[in-house]
N, C-alpha and C. Protein backbone atom coordinates (compact mmCIF):
# COMPACT_ATOMS: atom_id res chain seq x y z
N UNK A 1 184.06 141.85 77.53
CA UNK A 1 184.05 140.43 77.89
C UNK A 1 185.42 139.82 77.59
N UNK A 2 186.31 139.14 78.49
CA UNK A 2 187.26 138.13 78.58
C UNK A 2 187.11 137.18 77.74
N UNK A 3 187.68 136.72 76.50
CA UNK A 3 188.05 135.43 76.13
C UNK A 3 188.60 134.05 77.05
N UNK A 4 188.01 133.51 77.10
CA UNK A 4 189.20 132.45 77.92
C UNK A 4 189.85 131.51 77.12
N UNK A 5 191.00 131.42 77.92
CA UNK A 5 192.00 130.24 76.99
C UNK A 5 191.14 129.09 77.02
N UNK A 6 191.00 128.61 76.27
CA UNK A 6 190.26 127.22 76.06
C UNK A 6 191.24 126.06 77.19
N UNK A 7 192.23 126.01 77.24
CA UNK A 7 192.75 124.89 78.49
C UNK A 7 192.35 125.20 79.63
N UNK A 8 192.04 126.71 79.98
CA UNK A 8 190.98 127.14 81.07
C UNK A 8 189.74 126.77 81.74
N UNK A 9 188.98 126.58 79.97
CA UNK A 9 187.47 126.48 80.26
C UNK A 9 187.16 125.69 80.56
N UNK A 10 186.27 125.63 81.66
CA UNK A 10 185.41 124.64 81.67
C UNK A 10 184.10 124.25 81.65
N UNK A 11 183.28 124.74 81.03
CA UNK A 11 182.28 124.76 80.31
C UNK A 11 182.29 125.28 78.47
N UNK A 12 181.48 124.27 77.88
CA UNK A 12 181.51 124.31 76.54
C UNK A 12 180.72 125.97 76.07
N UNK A 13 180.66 126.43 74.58
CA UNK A 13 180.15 127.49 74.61
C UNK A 13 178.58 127.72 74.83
N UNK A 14 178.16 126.30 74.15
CA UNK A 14 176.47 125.89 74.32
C UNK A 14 176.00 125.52 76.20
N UNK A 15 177.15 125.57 76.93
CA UNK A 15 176.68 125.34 78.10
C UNK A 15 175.66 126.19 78.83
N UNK A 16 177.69 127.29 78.50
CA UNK A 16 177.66 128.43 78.85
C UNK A 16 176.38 129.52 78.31
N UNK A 17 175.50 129.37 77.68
CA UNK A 17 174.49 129.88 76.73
C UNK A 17 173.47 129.48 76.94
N UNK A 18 173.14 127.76 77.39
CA UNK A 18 171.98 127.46 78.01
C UNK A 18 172.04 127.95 79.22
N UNK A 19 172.81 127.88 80.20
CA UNK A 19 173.01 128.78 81.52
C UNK A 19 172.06 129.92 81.50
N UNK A 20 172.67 130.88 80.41
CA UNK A 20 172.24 132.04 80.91
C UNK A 20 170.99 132.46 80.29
N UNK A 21 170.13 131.52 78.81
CA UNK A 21 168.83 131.57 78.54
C UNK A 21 168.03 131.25 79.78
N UNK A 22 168.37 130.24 80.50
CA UNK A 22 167.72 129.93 81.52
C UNK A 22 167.34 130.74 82.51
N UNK A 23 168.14 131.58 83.11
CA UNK A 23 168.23 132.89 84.07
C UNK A 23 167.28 133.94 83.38
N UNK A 24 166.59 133.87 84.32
CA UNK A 24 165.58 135.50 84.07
C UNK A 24 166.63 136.51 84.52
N UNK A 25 166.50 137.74 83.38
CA UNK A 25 167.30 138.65 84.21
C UNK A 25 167.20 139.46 85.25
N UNK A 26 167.81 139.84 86.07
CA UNK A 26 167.26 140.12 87.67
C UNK A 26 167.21 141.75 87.37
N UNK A 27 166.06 142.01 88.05
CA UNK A 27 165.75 143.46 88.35
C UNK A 27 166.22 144.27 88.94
N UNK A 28 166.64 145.51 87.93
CA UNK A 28 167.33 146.60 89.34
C UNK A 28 166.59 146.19 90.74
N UNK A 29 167.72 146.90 91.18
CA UNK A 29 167.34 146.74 93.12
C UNK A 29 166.74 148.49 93.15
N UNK A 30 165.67 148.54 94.18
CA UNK A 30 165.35 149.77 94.50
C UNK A 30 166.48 150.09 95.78
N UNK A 31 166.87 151.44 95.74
CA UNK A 31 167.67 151.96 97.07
C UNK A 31 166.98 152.03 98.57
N UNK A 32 167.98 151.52 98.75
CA UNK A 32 166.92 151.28 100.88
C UNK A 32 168.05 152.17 101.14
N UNK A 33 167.41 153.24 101.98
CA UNK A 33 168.43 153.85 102.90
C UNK A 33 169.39 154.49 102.53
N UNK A 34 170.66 154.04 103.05
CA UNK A 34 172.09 154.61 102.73
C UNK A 34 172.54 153.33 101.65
N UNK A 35 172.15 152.15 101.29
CA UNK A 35 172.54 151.08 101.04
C UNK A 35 172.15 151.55 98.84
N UNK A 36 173.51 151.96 98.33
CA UNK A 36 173.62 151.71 96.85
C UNK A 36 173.03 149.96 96.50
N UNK A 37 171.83 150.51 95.07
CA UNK A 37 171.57 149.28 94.92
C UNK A 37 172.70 148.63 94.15
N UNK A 38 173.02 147.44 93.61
CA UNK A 38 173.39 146.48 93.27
C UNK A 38 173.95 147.10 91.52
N UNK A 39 174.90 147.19 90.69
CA UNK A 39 174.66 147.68 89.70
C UNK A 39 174.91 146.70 88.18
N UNK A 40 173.99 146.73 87.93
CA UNK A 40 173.84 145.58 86.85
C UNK A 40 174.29 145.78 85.43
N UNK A 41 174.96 146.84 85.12
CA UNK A 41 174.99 146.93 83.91
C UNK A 41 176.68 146.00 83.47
N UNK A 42 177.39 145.62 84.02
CA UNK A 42 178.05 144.48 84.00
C UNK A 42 177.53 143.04 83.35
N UNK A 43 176.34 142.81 84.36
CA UNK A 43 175.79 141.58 84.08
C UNK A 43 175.27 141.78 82.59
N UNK A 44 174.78 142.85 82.70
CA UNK A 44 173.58 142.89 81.19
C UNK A 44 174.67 142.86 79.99
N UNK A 45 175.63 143.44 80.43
CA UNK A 45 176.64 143.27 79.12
C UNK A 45 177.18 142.58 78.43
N UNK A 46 177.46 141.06 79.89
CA UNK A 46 177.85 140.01 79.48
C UNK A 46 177.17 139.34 78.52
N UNK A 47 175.78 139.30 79.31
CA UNK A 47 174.44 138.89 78.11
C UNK A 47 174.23 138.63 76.83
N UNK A 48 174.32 140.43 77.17
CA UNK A 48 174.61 140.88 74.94
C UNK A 48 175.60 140.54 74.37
N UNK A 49 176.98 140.31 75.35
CA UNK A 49 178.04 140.22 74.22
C UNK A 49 177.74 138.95 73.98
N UNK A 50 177.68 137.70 74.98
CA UNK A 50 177.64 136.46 74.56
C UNK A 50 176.70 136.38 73.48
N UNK A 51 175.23 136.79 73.44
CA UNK A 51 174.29 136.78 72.47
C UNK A 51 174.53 137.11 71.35
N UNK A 52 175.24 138.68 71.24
CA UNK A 52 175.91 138.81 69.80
C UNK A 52 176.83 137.62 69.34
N UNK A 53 177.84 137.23 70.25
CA UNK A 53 178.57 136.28 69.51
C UNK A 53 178.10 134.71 69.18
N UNK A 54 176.41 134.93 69.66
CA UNK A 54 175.71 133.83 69.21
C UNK A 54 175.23 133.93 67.51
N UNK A 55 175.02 135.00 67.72
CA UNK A 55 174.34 135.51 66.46
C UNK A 55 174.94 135.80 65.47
N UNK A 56 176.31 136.30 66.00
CA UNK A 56 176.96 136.40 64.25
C UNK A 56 178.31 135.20 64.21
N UNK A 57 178.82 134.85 65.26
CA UNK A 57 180.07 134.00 65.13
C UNK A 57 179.51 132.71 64.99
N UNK A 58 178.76 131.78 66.10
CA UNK A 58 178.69 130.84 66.11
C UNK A 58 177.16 130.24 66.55
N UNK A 59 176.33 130.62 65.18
CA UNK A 59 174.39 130.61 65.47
C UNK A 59 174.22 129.05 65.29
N UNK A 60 175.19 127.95 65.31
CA UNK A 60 174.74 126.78 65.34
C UNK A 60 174.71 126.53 66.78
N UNK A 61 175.34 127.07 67.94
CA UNK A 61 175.42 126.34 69.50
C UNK A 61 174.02 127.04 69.79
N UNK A 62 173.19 127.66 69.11
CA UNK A 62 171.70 127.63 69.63
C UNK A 62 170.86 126.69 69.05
N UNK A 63 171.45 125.96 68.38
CA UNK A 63 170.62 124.73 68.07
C UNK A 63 171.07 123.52 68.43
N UNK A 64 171.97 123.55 69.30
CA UNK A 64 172.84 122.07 69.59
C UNK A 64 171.86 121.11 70.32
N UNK A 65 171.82 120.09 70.75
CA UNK A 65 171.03 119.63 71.50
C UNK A 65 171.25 120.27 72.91
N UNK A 66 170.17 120.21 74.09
CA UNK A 66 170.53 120.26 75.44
C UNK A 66 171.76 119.82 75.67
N UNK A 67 172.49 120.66 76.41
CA UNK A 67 174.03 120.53 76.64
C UNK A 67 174.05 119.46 77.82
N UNK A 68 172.97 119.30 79.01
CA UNK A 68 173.92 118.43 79.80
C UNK A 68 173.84 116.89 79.22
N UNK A 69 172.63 116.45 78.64
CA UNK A 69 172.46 114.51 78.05
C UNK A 69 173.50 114.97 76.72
N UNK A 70 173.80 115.67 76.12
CA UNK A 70 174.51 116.01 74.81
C UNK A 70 175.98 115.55 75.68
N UNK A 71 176.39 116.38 76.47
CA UNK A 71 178.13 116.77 76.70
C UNK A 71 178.70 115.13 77.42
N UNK A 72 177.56 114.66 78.03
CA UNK A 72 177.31 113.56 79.08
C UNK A 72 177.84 112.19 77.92
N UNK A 73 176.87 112.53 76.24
CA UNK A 73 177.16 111.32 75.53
C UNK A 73 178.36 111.61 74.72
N UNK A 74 178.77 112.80 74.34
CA UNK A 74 179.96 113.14 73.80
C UNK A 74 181.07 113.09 74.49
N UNK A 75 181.17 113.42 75.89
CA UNK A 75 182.36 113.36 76.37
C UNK A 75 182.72 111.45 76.75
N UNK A 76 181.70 110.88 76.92
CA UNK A 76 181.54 109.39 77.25
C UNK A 76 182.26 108.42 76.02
N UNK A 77 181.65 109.05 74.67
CA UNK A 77 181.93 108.33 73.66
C UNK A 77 183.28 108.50 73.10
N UNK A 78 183.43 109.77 73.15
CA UNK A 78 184.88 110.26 72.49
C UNK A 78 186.30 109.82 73.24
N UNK A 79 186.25 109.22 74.39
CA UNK A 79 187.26 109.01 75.07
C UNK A 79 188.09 107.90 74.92
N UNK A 80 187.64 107.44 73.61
CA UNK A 80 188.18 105.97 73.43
C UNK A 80 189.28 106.24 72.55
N UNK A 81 188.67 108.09 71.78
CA UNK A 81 189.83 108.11 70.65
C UNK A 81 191.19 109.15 71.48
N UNK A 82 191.20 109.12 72.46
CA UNK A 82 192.49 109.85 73.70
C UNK A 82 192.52 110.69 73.30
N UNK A 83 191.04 111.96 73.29
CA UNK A 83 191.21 113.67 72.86
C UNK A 83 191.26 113.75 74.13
N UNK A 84 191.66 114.88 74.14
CA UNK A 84 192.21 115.98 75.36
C UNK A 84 191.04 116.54 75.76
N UNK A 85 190.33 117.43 76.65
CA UNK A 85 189.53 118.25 76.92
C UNK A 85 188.93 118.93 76.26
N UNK A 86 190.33 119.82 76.06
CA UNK A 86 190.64 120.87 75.24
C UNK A 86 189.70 120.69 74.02
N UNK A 87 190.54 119.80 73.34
CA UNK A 87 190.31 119.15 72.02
C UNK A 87 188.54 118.72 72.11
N UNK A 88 187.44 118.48 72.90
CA UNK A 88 186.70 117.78 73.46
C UNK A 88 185.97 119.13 73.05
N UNK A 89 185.83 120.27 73.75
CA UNK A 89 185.12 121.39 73.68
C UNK A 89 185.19 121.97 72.60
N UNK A 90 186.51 122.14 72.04
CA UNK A 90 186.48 122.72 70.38
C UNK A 90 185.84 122.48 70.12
N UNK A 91 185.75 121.10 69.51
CA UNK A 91 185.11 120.22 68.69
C UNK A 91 183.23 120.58 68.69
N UNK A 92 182.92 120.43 70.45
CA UNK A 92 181.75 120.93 70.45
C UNK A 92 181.27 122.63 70.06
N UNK A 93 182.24 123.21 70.16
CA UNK A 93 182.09 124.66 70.05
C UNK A 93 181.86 124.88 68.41
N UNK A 94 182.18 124.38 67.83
CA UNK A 94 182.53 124.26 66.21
C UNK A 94 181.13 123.37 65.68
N UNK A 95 180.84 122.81 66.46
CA UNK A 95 179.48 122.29 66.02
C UNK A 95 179.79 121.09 64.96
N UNK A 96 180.87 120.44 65.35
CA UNK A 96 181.49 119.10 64.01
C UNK A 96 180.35 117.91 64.40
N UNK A 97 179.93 117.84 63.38
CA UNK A 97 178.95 116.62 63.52
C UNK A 97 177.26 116.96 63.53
N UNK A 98 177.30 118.05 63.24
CA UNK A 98 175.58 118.78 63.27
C UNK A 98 175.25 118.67 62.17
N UNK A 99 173.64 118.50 61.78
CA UNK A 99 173.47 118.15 60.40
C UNK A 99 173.37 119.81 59.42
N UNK A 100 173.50 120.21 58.57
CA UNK A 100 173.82 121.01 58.04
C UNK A 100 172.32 121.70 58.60
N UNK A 101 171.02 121.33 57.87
CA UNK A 101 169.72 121.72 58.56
C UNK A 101 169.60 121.74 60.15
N UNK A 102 169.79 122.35 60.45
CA UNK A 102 169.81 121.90 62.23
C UNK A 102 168.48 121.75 63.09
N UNK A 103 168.07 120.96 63.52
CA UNK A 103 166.77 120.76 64.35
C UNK A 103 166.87 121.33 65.59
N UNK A 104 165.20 122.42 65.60
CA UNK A 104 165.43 122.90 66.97
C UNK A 104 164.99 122.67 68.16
N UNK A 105 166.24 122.19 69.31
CA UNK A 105 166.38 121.21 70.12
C UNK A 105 166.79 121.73 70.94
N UNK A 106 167.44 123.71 71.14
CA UNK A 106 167.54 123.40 72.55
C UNK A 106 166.67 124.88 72.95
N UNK A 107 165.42 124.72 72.94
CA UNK A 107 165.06 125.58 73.37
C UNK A 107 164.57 126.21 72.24
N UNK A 108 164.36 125.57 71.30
CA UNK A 108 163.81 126.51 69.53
C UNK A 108 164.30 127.29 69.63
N UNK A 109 165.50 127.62 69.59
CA UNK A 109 166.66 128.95 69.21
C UNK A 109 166.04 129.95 69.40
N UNK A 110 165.38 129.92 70.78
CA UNK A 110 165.52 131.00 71.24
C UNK A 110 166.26 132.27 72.16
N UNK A 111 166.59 133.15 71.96
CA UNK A 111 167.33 134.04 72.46
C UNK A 111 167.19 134.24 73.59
N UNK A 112 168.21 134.76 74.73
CA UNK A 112 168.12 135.17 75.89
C UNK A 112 167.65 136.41 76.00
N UNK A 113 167.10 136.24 77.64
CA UNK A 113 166.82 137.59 78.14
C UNK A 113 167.63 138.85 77.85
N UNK A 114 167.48 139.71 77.34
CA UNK A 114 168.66 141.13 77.48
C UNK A 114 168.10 142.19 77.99
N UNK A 115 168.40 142.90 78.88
CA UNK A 115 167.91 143.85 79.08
C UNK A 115 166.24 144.21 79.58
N UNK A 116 165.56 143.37 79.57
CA UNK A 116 163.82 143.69 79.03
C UNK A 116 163.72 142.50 78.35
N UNK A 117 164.44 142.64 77.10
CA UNK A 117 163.96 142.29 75.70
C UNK A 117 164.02 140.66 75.42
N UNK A 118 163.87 139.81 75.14
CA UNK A 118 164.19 138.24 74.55
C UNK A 118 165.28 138.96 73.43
N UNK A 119 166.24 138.72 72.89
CA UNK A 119 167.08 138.59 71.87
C UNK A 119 166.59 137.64 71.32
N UNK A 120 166.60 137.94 69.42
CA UNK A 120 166.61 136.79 68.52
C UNK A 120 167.97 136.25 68.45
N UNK A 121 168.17 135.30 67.83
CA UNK A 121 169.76 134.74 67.97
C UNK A 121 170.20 134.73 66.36
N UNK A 122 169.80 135.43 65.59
CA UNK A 122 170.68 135.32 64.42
C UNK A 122 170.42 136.40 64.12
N UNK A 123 170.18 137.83 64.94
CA UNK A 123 170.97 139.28 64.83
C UNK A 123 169.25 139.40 63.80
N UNK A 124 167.98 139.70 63.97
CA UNK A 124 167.35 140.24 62.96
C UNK A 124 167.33 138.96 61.59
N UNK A 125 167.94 138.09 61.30
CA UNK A 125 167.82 137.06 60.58
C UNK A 125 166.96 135.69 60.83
N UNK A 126 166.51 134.79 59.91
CA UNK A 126 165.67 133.95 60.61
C UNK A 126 166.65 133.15 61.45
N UNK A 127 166.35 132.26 62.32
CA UNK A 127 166.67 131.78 63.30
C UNK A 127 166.98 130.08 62.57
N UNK A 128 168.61 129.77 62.41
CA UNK A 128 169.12 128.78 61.41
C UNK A 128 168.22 127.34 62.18
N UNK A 129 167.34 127.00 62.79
CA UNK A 129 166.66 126.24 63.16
C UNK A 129 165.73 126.16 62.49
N UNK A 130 165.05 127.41 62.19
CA UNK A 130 163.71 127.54 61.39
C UNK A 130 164.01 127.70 59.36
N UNK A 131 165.05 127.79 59.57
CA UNK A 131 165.67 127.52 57.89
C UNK A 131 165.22 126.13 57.21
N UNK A 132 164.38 126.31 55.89
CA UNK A 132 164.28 124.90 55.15
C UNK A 132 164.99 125.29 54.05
N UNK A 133 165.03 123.85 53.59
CA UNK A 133 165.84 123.98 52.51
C UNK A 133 165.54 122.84 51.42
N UNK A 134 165.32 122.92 50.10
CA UNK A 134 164.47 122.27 49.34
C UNK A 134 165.27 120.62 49.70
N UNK A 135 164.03 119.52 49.62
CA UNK A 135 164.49 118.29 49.69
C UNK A 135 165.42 117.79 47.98
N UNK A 136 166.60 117.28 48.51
CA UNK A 136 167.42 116.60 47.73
C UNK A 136 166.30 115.57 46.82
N UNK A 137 166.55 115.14 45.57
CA UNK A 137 166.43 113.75 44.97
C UNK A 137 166.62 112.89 45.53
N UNK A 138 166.98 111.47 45.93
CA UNK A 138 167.80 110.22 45.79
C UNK A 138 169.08 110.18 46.74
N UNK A 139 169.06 109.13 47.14
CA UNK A 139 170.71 108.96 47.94
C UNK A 139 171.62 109.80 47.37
N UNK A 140 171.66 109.47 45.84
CA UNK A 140 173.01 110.24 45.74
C UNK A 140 173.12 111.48 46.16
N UNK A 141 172.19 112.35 46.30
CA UNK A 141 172.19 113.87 46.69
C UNK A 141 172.59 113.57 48.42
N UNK A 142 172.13 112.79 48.80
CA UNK A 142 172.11 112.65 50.63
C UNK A 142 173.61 112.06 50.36
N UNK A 143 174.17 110.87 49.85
CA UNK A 143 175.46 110.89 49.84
C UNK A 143 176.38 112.04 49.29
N UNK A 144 176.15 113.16 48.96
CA UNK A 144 176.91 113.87 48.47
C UNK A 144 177.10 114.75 49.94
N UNK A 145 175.81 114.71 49.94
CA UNK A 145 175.74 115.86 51.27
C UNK A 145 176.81 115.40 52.49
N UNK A 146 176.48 113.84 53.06
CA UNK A 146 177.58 113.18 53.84
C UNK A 146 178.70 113.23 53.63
N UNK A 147 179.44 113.20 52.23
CA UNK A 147 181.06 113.18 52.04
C UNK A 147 181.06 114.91 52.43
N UNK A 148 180.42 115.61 51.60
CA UNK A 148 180.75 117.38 51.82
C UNK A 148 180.74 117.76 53.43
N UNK A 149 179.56 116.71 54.12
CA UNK A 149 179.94 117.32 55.90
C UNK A 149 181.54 116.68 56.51
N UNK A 150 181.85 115.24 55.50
CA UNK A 150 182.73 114.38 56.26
C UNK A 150 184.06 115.30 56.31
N UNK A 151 184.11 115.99 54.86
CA UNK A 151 185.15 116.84 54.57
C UNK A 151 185.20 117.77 55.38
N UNK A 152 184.16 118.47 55.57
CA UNK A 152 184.70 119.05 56.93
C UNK A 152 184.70 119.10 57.73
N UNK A 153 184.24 118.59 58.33
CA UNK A 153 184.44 117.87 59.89
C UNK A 153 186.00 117.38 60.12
N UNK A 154 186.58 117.24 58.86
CA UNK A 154 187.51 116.57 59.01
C UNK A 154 189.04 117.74 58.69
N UNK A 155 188.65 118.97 58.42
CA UNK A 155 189.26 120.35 58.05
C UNK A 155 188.93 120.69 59.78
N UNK A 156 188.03 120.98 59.87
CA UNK A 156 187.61 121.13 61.66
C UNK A 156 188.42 120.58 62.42
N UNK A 157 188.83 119.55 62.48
CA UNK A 157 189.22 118.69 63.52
C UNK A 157 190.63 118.24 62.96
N UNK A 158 191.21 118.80 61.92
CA UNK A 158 192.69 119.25 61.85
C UNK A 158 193.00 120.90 62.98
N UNK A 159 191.92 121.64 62.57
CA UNK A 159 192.23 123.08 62.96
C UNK A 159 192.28 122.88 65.10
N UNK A 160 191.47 121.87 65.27
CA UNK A 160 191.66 121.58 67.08
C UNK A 160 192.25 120.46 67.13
N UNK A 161 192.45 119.41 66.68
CA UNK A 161 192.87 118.70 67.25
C UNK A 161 194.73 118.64 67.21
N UNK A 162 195.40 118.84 67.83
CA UNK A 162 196.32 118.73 68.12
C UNK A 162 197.31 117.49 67.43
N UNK A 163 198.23 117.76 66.26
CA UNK A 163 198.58 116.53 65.32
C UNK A 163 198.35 115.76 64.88
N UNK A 164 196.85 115.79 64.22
CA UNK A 164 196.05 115.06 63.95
C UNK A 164 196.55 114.21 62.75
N UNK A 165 197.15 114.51 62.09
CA UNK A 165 197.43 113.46 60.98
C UNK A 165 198.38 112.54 61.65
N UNK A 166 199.46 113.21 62.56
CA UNK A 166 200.31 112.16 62.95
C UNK A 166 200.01 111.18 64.10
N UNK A 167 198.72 111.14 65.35
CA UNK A 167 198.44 110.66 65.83
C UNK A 167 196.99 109.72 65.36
N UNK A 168 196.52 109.93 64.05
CA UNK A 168 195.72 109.16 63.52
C UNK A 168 195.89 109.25 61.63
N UNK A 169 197.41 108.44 61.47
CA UNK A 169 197.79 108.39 60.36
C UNK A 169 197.19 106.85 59.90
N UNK A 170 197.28 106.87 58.27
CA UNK A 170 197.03 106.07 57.51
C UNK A 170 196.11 105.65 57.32
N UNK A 171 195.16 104.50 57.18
CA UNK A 171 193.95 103.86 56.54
C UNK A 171 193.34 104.00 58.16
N UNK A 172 193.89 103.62 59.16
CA UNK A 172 193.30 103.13 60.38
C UNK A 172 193.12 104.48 61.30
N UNK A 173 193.97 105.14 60.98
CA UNK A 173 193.42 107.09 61.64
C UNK A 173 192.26 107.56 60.84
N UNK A 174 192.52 107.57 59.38
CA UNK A 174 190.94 108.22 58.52
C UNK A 174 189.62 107.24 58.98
N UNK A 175 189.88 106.01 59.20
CA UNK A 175 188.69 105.29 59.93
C UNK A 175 188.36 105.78 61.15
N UNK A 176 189.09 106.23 62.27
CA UNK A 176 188.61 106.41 63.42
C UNK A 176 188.62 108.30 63.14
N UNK A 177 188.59 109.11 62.35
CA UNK A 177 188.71 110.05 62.18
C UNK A 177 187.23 110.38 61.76
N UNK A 178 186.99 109.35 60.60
CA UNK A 178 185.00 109.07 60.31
C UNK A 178 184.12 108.85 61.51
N UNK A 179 184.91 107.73 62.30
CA UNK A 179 184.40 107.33 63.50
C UNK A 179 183.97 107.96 64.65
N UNK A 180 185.09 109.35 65.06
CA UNK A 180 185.28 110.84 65.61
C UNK A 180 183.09 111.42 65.18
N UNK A 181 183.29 111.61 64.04
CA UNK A 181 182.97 112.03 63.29
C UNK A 181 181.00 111.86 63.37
N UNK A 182 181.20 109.84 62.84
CA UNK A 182 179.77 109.24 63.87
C UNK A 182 179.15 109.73 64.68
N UNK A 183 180.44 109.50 65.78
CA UNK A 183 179.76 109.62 67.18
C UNK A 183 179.16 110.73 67.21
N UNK A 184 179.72 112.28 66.92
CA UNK A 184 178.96 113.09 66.71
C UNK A 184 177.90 113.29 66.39
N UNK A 185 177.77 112.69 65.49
CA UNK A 185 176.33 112.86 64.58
C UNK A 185 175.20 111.80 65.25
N UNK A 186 175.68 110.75 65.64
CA UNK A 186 175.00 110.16 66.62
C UNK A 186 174.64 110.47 68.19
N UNK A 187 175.32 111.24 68.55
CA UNK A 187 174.64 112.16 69.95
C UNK A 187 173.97 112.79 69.46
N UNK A 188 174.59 113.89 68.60
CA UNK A 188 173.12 114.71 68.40
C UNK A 188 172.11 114.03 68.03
N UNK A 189 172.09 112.56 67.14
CA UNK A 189 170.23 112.23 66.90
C UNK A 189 170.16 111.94 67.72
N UNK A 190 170.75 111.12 68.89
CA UNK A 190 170.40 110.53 70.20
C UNK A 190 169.97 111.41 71.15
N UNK A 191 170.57 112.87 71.42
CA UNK A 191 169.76 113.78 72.20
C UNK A 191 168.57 114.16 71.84
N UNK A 192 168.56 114.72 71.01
CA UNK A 192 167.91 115.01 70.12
C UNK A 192 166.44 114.41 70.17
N UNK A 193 166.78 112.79 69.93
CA UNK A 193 165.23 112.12 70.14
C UNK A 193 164.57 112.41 71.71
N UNK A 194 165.79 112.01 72.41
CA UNK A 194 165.79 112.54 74.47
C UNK A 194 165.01 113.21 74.41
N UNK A 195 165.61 114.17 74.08
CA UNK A 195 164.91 115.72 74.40
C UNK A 195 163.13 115.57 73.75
N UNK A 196 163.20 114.57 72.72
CA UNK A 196 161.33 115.03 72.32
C UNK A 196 160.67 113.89 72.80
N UNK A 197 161.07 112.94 73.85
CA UNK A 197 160.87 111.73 74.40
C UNK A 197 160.73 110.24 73.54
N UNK A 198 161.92 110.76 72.44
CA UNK A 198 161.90 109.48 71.73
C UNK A 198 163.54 108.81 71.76
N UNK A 199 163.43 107.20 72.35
CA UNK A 199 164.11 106.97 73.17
C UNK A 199 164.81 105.88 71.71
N UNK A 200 164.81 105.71 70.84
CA UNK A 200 164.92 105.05 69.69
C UNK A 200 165.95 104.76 68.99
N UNK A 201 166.70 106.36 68.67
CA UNK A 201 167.81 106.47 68.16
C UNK A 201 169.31 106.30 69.16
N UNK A 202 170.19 105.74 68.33
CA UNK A 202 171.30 105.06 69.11
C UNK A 202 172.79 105.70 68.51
N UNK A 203 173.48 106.50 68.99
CA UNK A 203 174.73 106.91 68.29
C UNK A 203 175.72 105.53 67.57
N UNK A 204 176.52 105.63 66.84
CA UNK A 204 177.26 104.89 66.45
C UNK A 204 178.10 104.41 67.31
């Protein structure tokens, strides 16, 4: 499988992944005649590799929300802070702004077709959708948790965004850098509710 340059792509990695959960995989062709059937082991490969690299690189884009109301409110909202594309898909690829527990929203993390088989998506591991994790005490534990995601979200979005300290320097860049940051976290509850027909929640 081809990497693509990210100024290339154009589709996010969660797109590209709901795409192909969606697709049943197509059945050998039987041979008519003189006519070679069709040979699929190309396609099936692509499959697995993408799936593996669901499963061990990046097992949060199987829990992202539905990619098209998701990409629709992220790419809408984010344009005020003049990211690039580029910068636009990282960001989603990296999963900045997901809550550490991730709710499962696109499809209950489930794996694609391979071969025959459904693939699990975290390689034989439980599926980071179906992960609990004991409830915190008190705000302060939930505020701790918020500064520890803010921090990195904000390490994240040094590593894509393109001069980020110098195009959002001082008191008024770390504000719209939190702000970056919101919106994220506010599409995803906003899809999120979409997707289970609760129309309620409102991004920042």
């Amino acid at each position: 499988m081809i990497v693509v340059d990210p100024q290339s792509a154009l589709l996010t990695n969660a797109e590209v992944y709901d795409f192909l959960k969606a697709q049943k995989q197509r059945p050998a062709d039987k041979k008519l005649g003189a006519y070679e059937p069709v040979n699929l082991a190309s396609c099936i490969q692509v499959r697995k590799d993408v799936q593996k690299y669901i499963d061990i690189t990046a097992p949060h884009t199987a829990s992202l929300p539905a990619p098209e109301a998701y990409m629709s409110e992220v790419v809408k909202r984010l344009r005020q802070f003049d990211l690039t594309k580029t910068e636009v898909y990282s960001i989603v690829n990296l999963g900045i702004g997901l809550p550490r527990v991730q709710p499962s929203v696109n499809g209950e993390a489930e794996g694609m077709e391979v071969d025959g088989q459904e693939e699990a998506t975290t390689n034989g591991m439980e599926p980071i959708a179906q992960i609990t994790m004991p409830d915190d005490d008190g705000d302060d534990a939930t505020a701790e948790a918020d500064a520890a995601d803010d921090q990195s979200g904000r390490y994240l979005l040094g590593l894509v965004v393109e001069n980020l300290d110098e195009r959002f320097s001082g008191e008024e860049g770390d504000d719209k850098i939190q702000a970056i940051i919101r919106v994220l976290r506010g599409c995803t509850a906003l899809s999120t509710s979409t997707t289970n027909g609760d129309h309620e929640a409102h991004p920042s």
